[in-house]
Each structure stands twice: as structure tokens, then as C-alpha cells.
Protein backbone atom coordinates (compact mmCIF):
# COMPACT_ATOMS: atom_id res chain seq x y z
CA UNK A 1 7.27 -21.97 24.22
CA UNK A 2 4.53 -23.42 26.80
CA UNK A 3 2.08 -23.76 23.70
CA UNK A 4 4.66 -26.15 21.61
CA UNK A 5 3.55 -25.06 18.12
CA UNK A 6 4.52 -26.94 15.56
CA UNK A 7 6.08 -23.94 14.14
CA UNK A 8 6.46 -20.36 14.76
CA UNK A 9 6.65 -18.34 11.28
CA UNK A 10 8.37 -15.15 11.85
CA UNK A 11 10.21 -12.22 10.07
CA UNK A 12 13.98 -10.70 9.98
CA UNK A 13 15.51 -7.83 8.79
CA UNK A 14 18.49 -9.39 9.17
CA UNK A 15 20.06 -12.77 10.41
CA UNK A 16 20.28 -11.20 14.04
CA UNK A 17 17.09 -11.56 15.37
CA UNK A 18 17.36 -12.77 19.07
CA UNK A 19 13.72 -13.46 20.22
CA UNK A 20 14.00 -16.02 16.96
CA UNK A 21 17.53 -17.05 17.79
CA UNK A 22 15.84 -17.74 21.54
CA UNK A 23 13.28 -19.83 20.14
CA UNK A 24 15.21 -22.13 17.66
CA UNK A 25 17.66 -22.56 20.75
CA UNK A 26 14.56 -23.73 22.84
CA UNK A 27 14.00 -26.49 20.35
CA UNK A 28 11.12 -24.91 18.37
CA UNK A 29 11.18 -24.88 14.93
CA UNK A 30 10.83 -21.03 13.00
CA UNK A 31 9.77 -20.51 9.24
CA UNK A 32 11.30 -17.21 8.43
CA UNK A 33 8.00 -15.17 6.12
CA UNK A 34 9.82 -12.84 3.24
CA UNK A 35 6.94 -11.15 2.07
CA UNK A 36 7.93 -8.09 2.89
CA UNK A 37 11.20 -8.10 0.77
CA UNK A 38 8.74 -8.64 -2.39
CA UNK A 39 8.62 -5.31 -4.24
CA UNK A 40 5.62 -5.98 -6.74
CA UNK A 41 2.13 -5.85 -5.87
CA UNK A 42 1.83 -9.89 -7.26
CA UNK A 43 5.03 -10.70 -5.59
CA UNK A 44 4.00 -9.68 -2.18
CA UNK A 45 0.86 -11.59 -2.96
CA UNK A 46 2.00 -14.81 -4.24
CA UNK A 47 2.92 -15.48 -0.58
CA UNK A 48 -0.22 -16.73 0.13
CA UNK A 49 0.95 -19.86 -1.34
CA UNK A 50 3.51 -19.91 1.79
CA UNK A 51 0.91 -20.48 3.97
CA UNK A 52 -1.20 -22.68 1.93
CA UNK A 53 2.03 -25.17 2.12
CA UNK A 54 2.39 -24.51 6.16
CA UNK A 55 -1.66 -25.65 6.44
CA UNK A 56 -1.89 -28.20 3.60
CA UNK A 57 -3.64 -26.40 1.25
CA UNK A 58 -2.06 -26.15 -1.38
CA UNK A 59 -4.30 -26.49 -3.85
CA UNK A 60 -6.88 -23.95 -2.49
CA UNK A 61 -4.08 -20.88 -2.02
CA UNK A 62 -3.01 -21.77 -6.13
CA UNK A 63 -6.46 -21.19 -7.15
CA UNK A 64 -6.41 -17.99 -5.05
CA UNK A 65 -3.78 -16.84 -5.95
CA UNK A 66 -4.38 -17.43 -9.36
CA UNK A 67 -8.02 -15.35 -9.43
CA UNK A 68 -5.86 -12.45 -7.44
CA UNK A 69 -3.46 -12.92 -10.24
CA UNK A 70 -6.03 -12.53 -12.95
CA UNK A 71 -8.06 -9.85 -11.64
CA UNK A 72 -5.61 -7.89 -11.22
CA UNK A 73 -3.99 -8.19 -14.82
CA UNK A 74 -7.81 -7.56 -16.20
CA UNK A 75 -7.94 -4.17 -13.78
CA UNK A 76 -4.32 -2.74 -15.21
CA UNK A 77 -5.84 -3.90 -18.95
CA UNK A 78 -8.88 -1.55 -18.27
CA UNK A 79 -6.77 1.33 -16.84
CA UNK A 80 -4.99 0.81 -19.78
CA UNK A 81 -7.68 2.70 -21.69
CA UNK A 82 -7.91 5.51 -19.83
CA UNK A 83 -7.79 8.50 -21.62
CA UNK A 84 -5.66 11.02 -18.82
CA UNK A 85 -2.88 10.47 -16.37
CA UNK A 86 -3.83 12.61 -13.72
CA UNK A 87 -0.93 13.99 -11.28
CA UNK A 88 -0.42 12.45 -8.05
CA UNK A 89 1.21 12.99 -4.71
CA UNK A 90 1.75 10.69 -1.52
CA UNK A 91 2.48 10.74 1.79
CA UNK A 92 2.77 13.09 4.85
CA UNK A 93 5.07 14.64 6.94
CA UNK A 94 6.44 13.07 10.13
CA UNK A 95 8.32 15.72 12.34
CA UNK A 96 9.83 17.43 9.73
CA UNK A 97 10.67 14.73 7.04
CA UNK A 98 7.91 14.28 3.93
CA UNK A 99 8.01 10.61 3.57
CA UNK A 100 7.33 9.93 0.06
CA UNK A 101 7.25 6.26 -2.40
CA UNK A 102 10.66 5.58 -4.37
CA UNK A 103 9.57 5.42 -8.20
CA UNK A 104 10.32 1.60 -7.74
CA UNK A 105 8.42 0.91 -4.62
CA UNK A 106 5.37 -1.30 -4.23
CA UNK A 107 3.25 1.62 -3.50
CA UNK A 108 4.66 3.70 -6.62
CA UNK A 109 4.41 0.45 -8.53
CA UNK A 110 0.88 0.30 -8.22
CA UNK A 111 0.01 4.06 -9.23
CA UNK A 112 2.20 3.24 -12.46
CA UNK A 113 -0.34 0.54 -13.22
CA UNK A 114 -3.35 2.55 -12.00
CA UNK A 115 -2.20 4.76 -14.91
CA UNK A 116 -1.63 8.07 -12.68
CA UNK A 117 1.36 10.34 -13.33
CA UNK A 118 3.20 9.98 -9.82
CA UNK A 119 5.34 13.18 -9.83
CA UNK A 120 8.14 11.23 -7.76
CA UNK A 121 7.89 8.52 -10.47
CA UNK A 122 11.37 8.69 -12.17
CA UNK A 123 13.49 8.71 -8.30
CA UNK A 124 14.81 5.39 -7.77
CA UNK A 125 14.74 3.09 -5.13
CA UNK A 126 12.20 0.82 -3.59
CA UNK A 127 11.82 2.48 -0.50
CA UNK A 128 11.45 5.99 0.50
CA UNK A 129 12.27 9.22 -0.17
CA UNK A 130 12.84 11.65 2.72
CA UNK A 131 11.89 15.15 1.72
CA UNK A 132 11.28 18.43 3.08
CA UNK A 133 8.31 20.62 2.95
CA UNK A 134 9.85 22.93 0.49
CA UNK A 135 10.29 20.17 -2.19
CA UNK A 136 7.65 18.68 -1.84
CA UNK A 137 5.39 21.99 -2.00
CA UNK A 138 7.73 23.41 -4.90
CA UNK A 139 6.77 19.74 -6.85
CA UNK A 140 3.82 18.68 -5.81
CA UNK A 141 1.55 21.89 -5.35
CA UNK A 142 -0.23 21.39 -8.11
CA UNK A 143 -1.04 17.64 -8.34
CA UNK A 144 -4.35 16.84 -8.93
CA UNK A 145 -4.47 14.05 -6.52
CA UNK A 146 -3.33 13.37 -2.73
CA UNK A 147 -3.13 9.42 -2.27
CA UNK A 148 -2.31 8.20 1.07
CA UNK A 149 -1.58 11.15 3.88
CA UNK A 150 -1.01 8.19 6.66
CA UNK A 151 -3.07 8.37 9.25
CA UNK A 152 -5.16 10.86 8.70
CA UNK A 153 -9.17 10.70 8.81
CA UNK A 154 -10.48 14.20 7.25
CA UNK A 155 -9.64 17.48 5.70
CA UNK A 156 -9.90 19.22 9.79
CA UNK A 157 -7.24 17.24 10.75
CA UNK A 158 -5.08 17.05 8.01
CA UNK A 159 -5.38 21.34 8.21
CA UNK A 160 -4.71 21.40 12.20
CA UNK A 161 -1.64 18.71 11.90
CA UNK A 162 0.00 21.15 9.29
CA UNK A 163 -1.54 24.70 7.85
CA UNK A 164 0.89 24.20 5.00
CA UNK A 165 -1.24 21.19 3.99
CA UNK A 166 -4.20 23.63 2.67
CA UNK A 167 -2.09 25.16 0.26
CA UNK A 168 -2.23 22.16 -2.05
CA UNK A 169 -4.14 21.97 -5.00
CA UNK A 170 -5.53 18.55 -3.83
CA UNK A 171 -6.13 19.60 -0.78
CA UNK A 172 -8.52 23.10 -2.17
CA UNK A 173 -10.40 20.72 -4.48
CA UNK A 174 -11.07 17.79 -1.85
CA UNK A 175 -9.19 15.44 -3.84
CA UNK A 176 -7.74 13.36 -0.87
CA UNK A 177 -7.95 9.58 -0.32
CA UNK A 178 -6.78 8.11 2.31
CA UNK A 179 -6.46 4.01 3.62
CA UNK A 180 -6.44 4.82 7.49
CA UNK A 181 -10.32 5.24 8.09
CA UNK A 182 -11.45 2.12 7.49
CA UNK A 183 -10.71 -0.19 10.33
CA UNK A 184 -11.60 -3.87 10.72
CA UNK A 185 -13.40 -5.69 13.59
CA UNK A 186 -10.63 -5.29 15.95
CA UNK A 187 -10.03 -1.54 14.85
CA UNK A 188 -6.92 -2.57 12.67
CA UNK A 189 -6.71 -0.19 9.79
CA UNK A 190 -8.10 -3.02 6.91
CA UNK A 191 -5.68 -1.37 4.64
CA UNK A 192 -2.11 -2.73 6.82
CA UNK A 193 -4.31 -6.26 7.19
CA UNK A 194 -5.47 -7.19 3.67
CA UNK A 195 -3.31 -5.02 0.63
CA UNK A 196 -0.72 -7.27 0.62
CA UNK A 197 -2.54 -10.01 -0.07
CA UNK A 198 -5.17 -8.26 -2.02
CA UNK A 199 -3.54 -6.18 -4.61
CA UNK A 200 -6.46 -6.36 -7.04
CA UNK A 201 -8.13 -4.40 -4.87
CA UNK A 202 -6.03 -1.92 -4.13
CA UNK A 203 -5.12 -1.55 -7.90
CA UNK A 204 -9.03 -1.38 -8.38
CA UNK A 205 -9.24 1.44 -5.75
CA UNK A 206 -6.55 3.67 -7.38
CA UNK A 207 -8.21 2.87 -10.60
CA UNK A 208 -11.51 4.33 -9.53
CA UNK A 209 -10.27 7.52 -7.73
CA UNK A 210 -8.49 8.60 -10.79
CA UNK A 211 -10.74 7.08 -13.83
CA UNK A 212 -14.34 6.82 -11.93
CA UNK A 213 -15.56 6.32 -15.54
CA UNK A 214 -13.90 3.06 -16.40
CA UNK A 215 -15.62 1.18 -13.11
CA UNK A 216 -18.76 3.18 -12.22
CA UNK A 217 -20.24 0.61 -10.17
CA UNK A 218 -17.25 0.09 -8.04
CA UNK A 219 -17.23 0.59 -4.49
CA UNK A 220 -13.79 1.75 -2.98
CA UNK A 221 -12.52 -0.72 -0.74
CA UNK A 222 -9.47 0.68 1.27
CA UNK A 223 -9.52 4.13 0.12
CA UNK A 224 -11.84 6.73 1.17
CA UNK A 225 -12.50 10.64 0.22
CA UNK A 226 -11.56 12.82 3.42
CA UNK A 227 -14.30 15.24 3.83
């Protein structure tokens, strides 16, 4: 309030937000930011055109968007041609809950255009799915790929957090990416920061951990191999 921003751009899960309630009341002016109810990887991205509005540049964020746009389209085309769908699992557990991608989520949504065979594909929803060990194990044992265990760095700790881990097929065969080890200037995890807005990238990633072939030269962005 003692800074007297011309705006203060916010989010709400709902209309009862009371720190942004408090501010409007004080006179300020908040611009609610619905990103996060976007459910596409372009949807969630297009937002960048909020902000180009909020700092008069309008132009600039349309011609950004519209290169995100484009590369993007060009990187499902080439995955497009790949030859396999390789099996994939997500996630990790928390306590005892396996949180896992709804088939209609923005996370499943890009493995569908990465061309992988996400085994929780066909549940619906675009949130997630709560699952136990047992299901997930019975399911997923076998997948050829493990995208995304949280926050985990390597293989150790992945093992020591849960022994039931190692008995995945992705697991035996090293076959686990991760977003949570690289970390940005301020030790942000760069995945969190930039996906949204960068969905090319991330499509790219997923693109080149399951089809290496179709972009040899390509050096993963967010994602990296635990060891």
C-alpha cells in the first residue's frame, strides 16, 4: 500500500480472497491473472499477452506469443513421425497418496502431444489423481519411462525416500527425468518459473527423452536424467 502501484495483479481460487478484498478496499486497484485456470499448454501461454497489455506492449507479447505458438505446433508435427509410443509414468508419492496427471490435465496434455503412451491417459479430469502405491505399482511397473518424480534430484534419493521406488522398470533402466534440478539464479526450480510460458520447450524436452532421434542436437532444457 505505501508503494502506490498503479496496480497489483493477483490470483483467486475463488471470489473470497481477503488480502485482495483488503487492497481494493484501500483504494488500490487489482487485475485478477487466470492463467492458472488455462488447461492447454498454448492456453496457459497465451497469457503473456495479459501482461503485454498491463506494460504497453502489445505488439511485442503478439509476436511472442505467436513464435511460442508456432514452435510449438512444428515440435508436435515432428513427434508426429515418430515411429513408437513409449509407456510413461508421473509423479511421486506424498505421505501415502501417489499424485498422478488426470488424462485431461496440462501436464498429461503435453505427453499426448509428445507422442508417449501415458498409462493414466484415458482417467478424466484436469487435475489429479490420488492413488496408492499398490495401483500405481500394479499399472505402472513396467513403463518404460518415469517423467516428473517432484522434487527429486537423483536415483540415491529417489531409493532412500521410498525402497518401493527401485522396483520400477524405469527406475532399473535409469530412465528418470526429472524438472526439479535445474534451478535459476535465485535457486527457483526454472521449471515452476518459465513452463508456463514456454511450452515449446517443454513439449521439445518430452520430445527428446522419448524420440532422441527426431532432435539429436537438442539440449534438454527443464528436464534432466537422474543419475
Amino acid at each position: 500500500i505505501d508503494l502506490a502501484p498503479d496496480a497489483v495483479v493477483g490470483f483467486s481460487i475463488s471470489s473470497n480472497n481477503k488480502t485482495l478484498t483488503s487492497l481494493q478496499q484501500s483504494g488500490l486497484k487489482v487485475i485478477y491473472n487466470g492463467d492458472w485456470t488455462e488447461q492447454t499448454p498454448l492456453g496457459k501461454a497465451e497469457w503473456i499477452k495479459f501482461f503485454g497489455a498491463l506494460y504497453d506492449k502489445n505488439a511485442a507479447a503478439e509476436k511472442l506469443f505467436d513464435q511460442i505458438e508456432k514452435d510449438y505446433n512444428s515440435a508436435k508435427a515432428l513427434a508426429e513421425k515418430a515411429t513408437t509410443s513409449p509407456t510413461v509414468l508421473c509423479g511421486s508419492m506424498y505421505q501415502d497418496i501417489w499424485y498422478m496427471p488426470q488424462g485431461g490435465s496440462w501436464g498429461a496434455l503435453f505427453l499426448k502431444d509428445a507422442r508417449a503412451n501415458y498409462l493414466w491417459a484415458n482417467e478424466k479430469g484436469t487435475g489429479s489423481l490420488h492413488l496408492s502405491l499398490e495401483k500405481v505399482l500394479d499399472k505402472g511397473v513396467n513403463a518404460q519411462f518415469w517423467v516428473g518424480p517432484t522434487e527429486f534430484t537423483s536415483l540415491k534419493d529417489l531409493a532412500a525416500a521410498n525402497q518401493h521406488y527401485t522396483q520400477f522398470r524405469a527406475f532399473k533402466v535409469k530412465n528418470v527425468y526429472s524438472f526439479s534440478s535445474k534451478k535459476g539464479k535465485t535457486g527457483g526450480v526454472i521449471y515452476y518459473e518459465l513452463a508456463p510460458n514456454r511450452p515449446d520447450l517443454v513439449l521439445k524436452d518430452l520430445i527428446k527423452i522419448l524420440h532422441p532421434d527426431l532432435l539429436p542436437d537438442y539440449q534438454l532444457h527443464f528436464f534432466e536424467k537422474l543419475k
